[in-house]
N, C-alpha and C. Protein backbone atom coordinates (compact mmCIF):
# COMPACT_ATOMS: atom_id res chain seq x y z
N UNK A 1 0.85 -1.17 0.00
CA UNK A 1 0.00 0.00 0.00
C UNK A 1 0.90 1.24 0.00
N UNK A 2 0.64 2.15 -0.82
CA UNK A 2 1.21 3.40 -0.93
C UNK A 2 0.83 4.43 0.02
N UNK A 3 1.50 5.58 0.17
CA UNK A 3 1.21 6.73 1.31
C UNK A 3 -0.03 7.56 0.41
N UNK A 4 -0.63 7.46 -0.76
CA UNK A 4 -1.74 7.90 -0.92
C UNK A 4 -3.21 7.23 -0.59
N UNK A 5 -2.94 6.09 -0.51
CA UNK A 5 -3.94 4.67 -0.26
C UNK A 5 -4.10 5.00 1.03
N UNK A 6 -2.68 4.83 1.54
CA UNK A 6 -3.34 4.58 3.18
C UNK A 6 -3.97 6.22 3.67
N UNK A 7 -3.52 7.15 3.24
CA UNK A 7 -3.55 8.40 3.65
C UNK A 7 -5.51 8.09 3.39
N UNK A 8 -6.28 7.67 1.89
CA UNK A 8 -7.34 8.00 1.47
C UNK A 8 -8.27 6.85 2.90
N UNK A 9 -7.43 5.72 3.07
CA UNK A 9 -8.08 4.71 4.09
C UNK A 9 -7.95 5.40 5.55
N UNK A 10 -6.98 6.03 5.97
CA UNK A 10 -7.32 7.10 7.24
C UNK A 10 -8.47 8.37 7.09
N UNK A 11 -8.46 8.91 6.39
CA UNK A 11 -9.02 9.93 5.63
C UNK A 11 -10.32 9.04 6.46
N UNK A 12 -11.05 8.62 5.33
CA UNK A 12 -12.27 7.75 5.16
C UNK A 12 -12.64 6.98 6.59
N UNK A 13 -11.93 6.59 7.60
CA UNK A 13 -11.65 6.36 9.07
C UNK A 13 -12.00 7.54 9.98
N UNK A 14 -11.74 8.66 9.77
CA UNK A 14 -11.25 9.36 10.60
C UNK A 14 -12.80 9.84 10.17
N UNK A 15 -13.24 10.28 9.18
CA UNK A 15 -14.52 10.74 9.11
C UNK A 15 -15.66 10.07 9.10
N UNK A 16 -15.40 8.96 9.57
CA UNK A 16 -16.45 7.62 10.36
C UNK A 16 -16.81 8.28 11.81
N UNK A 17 -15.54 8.52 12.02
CA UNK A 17 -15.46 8.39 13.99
C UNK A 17 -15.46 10.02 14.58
N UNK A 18 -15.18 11.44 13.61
CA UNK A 18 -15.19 11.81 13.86
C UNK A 18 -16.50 12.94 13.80
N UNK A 19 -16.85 13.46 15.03
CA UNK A 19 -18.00 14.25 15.02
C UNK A 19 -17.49 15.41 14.34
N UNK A 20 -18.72 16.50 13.81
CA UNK A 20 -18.60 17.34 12.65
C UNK A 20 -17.61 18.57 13.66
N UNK A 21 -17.96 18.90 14.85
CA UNK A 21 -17.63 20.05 15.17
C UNK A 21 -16.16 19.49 15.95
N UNK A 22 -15.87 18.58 15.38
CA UNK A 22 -14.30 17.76 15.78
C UNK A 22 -13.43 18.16 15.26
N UNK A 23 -13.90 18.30 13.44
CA UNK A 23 -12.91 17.76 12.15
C UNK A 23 -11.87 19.14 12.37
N UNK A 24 -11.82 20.24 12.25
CA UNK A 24 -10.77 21.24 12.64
C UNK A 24 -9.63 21.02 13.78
N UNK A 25 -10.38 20.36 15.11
CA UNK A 25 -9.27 20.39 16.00
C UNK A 25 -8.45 18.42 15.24
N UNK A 26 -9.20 17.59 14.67
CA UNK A 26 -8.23 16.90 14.10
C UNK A 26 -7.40 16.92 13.21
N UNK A 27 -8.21 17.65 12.45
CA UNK A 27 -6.91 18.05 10.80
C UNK A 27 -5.71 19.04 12.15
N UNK A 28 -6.13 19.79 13.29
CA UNK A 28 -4.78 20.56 13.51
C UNK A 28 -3.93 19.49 14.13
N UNK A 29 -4.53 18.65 14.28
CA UNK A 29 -3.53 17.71 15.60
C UNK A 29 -2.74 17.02 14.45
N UNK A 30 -3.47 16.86 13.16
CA UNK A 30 -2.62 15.81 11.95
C UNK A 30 -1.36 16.74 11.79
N UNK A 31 -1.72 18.05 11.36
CA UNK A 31 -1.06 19.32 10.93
C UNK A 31 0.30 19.09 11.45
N UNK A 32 0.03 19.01 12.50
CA UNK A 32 1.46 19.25 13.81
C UNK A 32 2.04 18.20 13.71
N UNK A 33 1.35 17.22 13.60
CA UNK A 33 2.80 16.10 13.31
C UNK A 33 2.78 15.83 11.87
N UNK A 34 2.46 17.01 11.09
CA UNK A 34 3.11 16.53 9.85
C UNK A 34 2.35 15.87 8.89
N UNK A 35 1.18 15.97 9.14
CA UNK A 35 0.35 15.34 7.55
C UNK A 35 -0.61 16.13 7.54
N UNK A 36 -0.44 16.19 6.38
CA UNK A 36 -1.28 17.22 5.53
C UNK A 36 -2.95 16.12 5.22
N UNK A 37 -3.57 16.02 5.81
CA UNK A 37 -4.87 15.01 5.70
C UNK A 37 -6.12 15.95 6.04
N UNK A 38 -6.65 15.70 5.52
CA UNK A 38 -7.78 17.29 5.38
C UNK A 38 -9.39 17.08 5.31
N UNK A 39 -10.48 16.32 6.44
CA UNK A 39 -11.62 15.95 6.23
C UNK A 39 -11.90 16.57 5.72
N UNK A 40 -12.22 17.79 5.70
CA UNK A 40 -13.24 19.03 5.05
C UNK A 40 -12.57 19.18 3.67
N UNK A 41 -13.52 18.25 2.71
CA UNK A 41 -12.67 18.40 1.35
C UNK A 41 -12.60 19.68 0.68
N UNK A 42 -13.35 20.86 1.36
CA UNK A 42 -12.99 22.11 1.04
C UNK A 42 -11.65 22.29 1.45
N UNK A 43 -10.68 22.16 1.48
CA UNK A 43 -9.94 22.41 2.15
C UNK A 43 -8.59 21.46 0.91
N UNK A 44 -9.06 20.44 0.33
CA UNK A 44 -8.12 19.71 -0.95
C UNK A 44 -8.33 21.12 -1.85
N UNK A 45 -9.39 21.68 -2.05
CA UNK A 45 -9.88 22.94 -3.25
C UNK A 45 -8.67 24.12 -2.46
N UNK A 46 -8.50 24.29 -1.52
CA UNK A 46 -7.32 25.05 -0.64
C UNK A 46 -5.63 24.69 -1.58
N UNK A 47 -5.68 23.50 -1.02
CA UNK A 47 -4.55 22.73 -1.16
C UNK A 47 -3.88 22.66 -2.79
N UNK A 48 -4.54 22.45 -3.12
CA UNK A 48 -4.67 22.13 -4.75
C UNK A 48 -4.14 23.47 -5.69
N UNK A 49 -4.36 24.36 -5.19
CA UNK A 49 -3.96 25.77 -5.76
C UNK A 49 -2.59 25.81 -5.88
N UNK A 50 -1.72 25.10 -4.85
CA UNK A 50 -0.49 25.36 -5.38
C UNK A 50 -0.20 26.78 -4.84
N UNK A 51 -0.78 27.27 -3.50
CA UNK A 51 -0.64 28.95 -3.24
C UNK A 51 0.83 29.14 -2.73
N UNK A 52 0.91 30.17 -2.88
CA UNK A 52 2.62 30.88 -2.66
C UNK A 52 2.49 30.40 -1.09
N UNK A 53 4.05 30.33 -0.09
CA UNK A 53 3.86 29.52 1.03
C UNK A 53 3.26 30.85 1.88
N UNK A 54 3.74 31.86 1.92
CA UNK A 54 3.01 33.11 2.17
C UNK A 54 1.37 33.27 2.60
N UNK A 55 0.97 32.22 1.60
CA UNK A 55 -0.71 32.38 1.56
C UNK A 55 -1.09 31.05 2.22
N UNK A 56 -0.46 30.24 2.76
CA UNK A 56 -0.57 29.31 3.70
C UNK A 56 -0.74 29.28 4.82
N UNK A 57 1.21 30.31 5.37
CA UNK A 57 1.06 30.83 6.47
C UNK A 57 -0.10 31.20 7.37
N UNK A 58 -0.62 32.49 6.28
CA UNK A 58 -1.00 34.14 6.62
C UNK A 58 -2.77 33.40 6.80
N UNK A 59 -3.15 32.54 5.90
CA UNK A 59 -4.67 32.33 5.43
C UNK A 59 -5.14 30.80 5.82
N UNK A 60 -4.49 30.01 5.69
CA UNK A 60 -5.41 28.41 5.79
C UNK A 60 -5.91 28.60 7.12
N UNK A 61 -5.71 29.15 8.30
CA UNK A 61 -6.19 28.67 9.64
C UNK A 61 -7.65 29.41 9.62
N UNK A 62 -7.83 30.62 9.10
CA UNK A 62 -9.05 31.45 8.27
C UNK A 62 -9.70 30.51 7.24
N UNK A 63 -9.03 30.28 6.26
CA UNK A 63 -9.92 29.61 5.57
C UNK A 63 -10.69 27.51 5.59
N UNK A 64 -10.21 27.63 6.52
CA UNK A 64 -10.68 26.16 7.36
C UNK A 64 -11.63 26.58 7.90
N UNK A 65 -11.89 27.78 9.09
CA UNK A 65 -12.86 28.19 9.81
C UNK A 65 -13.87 28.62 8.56
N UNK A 66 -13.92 28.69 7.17
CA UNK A 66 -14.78 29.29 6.56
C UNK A 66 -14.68 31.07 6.41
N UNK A 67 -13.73 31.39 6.97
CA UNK A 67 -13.74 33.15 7.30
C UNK A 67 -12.96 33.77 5.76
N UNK A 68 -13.82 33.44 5.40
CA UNK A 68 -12.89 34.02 3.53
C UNK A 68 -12.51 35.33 3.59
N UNK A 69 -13.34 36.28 3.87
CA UNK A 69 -13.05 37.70 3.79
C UNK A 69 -11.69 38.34 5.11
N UNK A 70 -11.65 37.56 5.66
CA UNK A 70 -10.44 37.75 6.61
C UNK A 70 -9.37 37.00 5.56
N UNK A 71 -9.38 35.84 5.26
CA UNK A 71 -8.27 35.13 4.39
C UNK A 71 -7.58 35.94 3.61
N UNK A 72 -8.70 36.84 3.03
CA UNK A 72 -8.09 37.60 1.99
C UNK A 72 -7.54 38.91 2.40
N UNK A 73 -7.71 39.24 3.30
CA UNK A 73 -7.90 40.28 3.93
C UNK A 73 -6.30 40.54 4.37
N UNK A 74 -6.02 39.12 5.10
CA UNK A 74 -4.87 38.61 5.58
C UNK A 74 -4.02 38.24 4.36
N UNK A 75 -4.06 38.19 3.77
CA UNK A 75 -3.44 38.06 2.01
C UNK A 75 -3.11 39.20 1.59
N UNK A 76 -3.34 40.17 1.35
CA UNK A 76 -3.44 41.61 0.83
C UNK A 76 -3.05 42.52 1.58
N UNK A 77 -2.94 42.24 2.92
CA UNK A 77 -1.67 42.92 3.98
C UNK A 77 -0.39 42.34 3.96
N UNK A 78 -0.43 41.01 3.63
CA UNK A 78 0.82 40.89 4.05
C UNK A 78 1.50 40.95 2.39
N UNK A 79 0.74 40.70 1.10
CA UNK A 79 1.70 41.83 -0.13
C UNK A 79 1.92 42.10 0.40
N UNK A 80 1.08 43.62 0.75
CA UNK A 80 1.80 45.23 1.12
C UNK A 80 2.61 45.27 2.02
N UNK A 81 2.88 44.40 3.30
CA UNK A 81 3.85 44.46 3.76
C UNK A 81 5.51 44.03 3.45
N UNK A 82 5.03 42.93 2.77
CA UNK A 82 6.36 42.10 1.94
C UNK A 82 7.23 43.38 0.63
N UNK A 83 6.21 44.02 0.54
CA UNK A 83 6.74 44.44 -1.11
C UNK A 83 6.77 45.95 0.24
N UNK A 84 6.51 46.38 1.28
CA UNK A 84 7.32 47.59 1.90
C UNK A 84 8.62 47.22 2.51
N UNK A 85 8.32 46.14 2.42
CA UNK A 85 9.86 45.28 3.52
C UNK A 85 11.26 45.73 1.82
N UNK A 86 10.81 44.75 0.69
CA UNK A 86 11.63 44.12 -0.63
C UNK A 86 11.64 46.04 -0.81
N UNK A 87 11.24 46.90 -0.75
CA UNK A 87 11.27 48.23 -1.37
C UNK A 87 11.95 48.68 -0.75
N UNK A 88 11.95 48.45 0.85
CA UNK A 88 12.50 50.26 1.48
C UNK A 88 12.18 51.05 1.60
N UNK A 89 10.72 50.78 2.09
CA UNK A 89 9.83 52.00 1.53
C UNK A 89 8.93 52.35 2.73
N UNK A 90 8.23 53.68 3.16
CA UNK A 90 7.43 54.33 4.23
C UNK A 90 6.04 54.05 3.98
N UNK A 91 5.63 54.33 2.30
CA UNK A 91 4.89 54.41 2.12
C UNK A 91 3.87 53.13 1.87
N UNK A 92 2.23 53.32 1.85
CA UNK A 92 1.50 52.37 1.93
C UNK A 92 0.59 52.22 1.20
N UNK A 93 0.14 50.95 0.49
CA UNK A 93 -0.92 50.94 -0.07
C UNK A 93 -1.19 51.39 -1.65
N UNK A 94 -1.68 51.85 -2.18
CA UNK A 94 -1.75 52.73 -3.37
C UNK A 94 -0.52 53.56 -3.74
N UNK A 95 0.23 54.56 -2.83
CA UNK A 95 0.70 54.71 -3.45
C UNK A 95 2.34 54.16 -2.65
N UNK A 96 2.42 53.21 -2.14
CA UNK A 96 3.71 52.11 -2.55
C UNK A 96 3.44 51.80 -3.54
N UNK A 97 2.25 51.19 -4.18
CA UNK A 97 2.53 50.67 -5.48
C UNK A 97 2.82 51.33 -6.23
N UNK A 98 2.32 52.34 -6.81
CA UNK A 98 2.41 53.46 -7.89
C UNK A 98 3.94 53.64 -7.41
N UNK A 99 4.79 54.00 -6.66
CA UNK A 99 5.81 54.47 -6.33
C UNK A 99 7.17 53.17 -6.54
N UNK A 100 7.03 51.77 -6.11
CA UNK A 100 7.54 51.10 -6.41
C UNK A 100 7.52 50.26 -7.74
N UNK A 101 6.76 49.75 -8.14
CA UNK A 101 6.38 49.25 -9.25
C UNK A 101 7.35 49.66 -10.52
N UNK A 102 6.14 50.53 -11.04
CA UNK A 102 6.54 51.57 -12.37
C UNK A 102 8.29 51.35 -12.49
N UNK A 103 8.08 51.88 -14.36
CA UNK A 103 9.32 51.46 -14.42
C UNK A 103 10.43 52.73 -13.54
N UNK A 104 10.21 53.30 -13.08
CA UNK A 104 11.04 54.22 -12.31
C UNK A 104 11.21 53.61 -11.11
N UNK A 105 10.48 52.27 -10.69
CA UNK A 105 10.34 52.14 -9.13
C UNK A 105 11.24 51.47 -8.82
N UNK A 106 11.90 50.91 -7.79
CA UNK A 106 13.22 50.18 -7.31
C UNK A 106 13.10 48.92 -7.12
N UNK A 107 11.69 48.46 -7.44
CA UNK A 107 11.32 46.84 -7.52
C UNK A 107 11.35 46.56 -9.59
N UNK A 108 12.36 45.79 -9.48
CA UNK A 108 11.78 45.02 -10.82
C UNK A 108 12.44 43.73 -11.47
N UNK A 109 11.06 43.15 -12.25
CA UNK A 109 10.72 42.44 -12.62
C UNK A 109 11.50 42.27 -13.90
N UNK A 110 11.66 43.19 -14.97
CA UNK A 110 12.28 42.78 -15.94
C UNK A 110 13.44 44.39 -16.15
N UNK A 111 13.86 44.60 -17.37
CA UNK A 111 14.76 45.06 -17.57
C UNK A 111 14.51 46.22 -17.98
N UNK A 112 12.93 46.77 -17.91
CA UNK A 112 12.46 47.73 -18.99
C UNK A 112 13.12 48.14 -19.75
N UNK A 113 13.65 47.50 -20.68
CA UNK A 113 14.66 48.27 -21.79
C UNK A 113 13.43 47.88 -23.05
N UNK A 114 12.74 46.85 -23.45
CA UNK A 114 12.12 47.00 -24.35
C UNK A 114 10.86 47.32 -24.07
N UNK A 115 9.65 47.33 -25.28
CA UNK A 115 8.42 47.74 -24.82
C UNK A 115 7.67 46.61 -23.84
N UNK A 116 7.78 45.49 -24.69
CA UNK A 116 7.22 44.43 -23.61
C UNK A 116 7.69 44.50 -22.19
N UNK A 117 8.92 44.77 -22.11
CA UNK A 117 9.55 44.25 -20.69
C UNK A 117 8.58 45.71 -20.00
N UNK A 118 8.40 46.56 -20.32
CA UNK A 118 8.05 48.25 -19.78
C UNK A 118 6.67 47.80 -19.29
N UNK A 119 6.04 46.83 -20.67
CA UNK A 119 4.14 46.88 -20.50
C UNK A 119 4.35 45.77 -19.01
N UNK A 120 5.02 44.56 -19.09
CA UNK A 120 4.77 44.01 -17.86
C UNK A 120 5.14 44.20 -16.83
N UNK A 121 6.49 45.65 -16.46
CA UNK A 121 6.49 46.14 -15.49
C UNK A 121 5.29 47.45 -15.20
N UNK A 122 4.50 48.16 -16.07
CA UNK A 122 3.80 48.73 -15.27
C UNK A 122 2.79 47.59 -15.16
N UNK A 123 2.43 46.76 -15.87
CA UNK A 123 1.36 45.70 -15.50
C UNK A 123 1.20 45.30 -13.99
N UNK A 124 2.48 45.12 -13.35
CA UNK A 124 2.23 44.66 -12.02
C UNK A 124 2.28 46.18 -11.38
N UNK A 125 2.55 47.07 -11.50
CA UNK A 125 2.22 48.12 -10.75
C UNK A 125 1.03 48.19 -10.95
N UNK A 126 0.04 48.11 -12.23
CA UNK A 126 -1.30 48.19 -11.54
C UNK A 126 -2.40 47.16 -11.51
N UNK A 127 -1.38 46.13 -11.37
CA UNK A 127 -2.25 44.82 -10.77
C UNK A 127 -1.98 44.82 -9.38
N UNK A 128 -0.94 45.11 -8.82
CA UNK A 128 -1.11 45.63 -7.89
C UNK A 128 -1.43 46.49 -6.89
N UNK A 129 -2.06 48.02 -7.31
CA UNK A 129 -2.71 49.27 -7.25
C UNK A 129 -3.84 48.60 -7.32
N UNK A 130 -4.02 47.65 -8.31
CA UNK A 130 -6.06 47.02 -7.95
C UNK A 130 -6.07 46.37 -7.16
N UNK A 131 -4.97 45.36 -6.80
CA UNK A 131 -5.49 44.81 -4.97
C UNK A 131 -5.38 45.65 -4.08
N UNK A 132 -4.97 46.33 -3.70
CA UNK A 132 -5.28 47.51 -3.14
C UNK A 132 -6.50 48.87 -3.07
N UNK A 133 -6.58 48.87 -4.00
CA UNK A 133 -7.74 49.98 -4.03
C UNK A 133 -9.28 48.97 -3.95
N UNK A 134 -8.67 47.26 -4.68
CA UNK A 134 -10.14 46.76 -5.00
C UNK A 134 -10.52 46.10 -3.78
N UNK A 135 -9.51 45.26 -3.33
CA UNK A 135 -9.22 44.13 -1.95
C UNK A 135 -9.28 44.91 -1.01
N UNK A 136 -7.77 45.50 -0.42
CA UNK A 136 -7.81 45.47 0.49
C UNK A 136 -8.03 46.42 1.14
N UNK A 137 -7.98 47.47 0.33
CA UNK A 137 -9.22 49.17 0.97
C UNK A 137 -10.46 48.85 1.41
N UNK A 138 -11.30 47.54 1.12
CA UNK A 138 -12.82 47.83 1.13
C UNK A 138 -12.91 46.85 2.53
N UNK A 139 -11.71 45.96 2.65
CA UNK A 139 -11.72 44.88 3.59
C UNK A 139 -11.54 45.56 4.63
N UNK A 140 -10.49 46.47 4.65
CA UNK A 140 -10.39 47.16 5.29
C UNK A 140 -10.66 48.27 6.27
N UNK A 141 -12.19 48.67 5.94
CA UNK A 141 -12.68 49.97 6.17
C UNK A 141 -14.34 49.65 6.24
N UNK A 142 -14.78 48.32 5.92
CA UNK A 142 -16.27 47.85 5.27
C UNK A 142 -16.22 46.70 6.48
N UNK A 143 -17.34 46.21 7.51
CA UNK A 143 -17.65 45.68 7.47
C UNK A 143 -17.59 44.07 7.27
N UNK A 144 -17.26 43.32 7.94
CA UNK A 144 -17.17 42.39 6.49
C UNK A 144 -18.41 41.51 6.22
N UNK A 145 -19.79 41.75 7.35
CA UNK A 145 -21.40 41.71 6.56
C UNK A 145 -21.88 42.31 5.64
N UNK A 146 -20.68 43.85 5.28
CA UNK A 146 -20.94 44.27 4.16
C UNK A 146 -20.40 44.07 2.97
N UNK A 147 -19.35 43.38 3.44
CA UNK A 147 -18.48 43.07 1.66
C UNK A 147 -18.02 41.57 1.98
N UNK A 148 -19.02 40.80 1.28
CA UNK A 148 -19.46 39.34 1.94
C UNK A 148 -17.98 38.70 0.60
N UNK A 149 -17.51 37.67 1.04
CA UNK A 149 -16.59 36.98 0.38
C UNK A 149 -16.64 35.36 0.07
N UNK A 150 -17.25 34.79 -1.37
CA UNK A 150 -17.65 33.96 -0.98
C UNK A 150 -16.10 32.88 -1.07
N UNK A 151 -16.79 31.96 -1.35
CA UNK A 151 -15.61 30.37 -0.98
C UNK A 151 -14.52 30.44 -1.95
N UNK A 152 -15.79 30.65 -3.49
CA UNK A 152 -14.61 30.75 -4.69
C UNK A 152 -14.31 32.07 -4.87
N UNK A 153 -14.65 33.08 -4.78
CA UNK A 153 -13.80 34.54 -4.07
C UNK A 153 -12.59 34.72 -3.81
N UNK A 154 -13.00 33.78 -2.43
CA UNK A 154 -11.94 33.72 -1.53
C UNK A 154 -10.49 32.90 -2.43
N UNK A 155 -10.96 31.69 -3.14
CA UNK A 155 -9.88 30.88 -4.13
C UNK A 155 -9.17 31.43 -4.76
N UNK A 156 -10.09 32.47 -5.74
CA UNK A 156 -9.57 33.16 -6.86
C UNK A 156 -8.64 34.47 -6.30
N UNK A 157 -9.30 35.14 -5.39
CA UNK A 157 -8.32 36.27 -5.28
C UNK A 157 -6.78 36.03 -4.10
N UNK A 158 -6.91 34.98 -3.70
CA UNK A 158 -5.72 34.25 -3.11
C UNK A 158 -4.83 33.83 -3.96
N UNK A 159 -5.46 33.23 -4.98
CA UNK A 159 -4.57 32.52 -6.28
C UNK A 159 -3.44 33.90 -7.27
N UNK A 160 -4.39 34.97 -7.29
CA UNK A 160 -4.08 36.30 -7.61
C UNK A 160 -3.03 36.90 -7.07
N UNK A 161 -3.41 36.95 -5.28
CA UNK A 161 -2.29 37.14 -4.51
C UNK A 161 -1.48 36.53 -4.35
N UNK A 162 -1.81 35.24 -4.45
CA UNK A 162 -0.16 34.17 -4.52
C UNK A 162 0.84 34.76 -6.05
N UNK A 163 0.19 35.22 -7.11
CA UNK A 163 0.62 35.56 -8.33
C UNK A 163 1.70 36.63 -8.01
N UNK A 164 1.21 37.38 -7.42
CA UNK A 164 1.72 38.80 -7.15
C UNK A 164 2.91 38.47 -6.12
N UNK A 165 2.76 37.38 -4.74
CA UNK A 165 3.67 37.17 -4.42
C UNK A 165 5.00 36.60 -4.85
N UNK A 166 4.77 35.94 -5.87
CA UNK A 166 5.80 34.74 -6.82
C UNK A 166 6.63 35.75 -7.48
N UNK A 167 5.58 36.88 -7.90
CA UNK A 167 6.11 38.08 -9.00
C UNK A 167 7.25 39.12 -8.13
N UNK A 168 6.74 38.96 -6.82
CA UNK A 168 7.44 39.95 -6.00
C UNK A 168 8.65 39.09 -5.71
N UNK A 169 9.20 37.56 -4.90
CA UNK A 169 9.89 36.82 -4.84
C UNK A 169 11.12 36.88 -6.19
N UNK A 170 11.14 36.94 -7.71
CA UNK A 170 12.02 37.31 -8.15
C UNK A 170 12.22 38.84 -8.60
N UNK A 171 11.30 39.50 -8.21
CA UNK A 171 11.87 40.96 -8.29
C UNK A 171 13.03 41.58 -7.57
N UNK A 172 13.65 42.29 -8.46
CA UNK A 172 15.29 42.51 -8.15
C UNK A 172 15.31 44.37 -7.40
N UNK A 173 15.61 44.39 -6.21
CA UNK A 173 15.77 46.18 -5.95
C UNK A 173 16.75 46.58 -6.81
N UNK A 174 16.19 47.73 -6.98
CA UNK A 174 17.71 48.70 -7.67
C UNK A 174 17.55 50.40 -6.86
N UNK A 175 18.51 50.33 -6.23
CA UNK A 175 18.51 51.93 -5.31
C UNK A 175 17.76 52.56 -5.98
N UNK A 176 16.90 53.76 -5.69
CA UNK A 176 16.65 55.02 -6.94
C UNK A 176 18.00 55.76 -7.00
N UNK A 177 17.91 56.50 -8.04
CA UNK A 177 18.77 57.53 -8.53
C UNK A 177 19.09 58.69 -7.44
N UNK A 178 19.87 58.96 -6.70
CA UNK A 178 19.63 60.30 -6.11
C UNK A 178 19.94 61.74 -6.67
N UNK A 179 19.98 62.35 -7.27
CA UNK A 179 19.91 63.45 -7.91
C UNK A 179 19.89 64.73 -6.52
């Protein structure tokens, strides 16, 4: 028997014996020693993404409880904090991005010497300016009965933010110019 067999024959065990308002404190007890075994098959739809380790950290213990709009919430701070850490930078939010990004900014991605390399460095400056102004301003300041987040929401704009983190991970500083 292979470690996927037996893993699917514990799996299938464990959610025999275990009561519903159990399955969290067992997946944490698996957690801790090291297996990744996950009753709540919401939670393989987690797994399966392949998310930056960042979005593991910061979000699975949120998104087990079902709390999507915190997941993300918790996703979209810690960009902005990662990419103020990789910058050097005071500033927050909107305009860190606008300020780092761009091809003038001290984070980058490619070489802006040609047009392509230019379009996909401002690209992430304002793919990143939209998690911010779209994410994590409204998470931020709203409610979160008012700015409801659903399951696949929560998937997609994690998957987004894992994007942005991967993008930030080989981005290279370059001092600014001081003049």
């Amino acid at each position: 028997m292979n470690n996927e067999e037996r893993n699917n024959l514990l799996k299938k065990f464990l959610k025999l014996i275990t009561p519903e308002n159990m399955i969290l404190k067992i997946e944490n007890i698996l957690d801790q020693a090291g297996i990744k075994l996950y009753l709540d098959e919401s939670l393989n739809e987690f797994c399966s993404r392949n998310f930056h380790y960042l979005i593991h950290q910061h979000c699975l213990k949120l998104y087990k409880q079902r709390n999507y709009f915190h997941a993300v919430f918790e996703a979209a701070k810690v960009y902005n904090k990662k990419v103020k850490e990789k910058a050097q930078s005071e500033k927050d939010g909107y305009s860190l991005m606008m300020d780092v990004w761009g091809i003038k900014g001290v984070l980058k991605v490619t070489q802006c010497e040609t047009e392509t390399d230019k379009n996909v460095q401002e690209g992430l400056k304002f793919l990143s300016v939209g998690l911010m102004q779209a994410i994590r301003n409204p998470t931020a300041h709203e409610p979160a009965i008012y700015w409801p987040i659903s399951k696949e929401e929560c998937l997609d704009l994690l998957s987004f933010i894992s994007y942005l983190l991967r993008q930030l991970d080989k981005a290279v500083y370059y001092k600014a110019d001081v003049k």
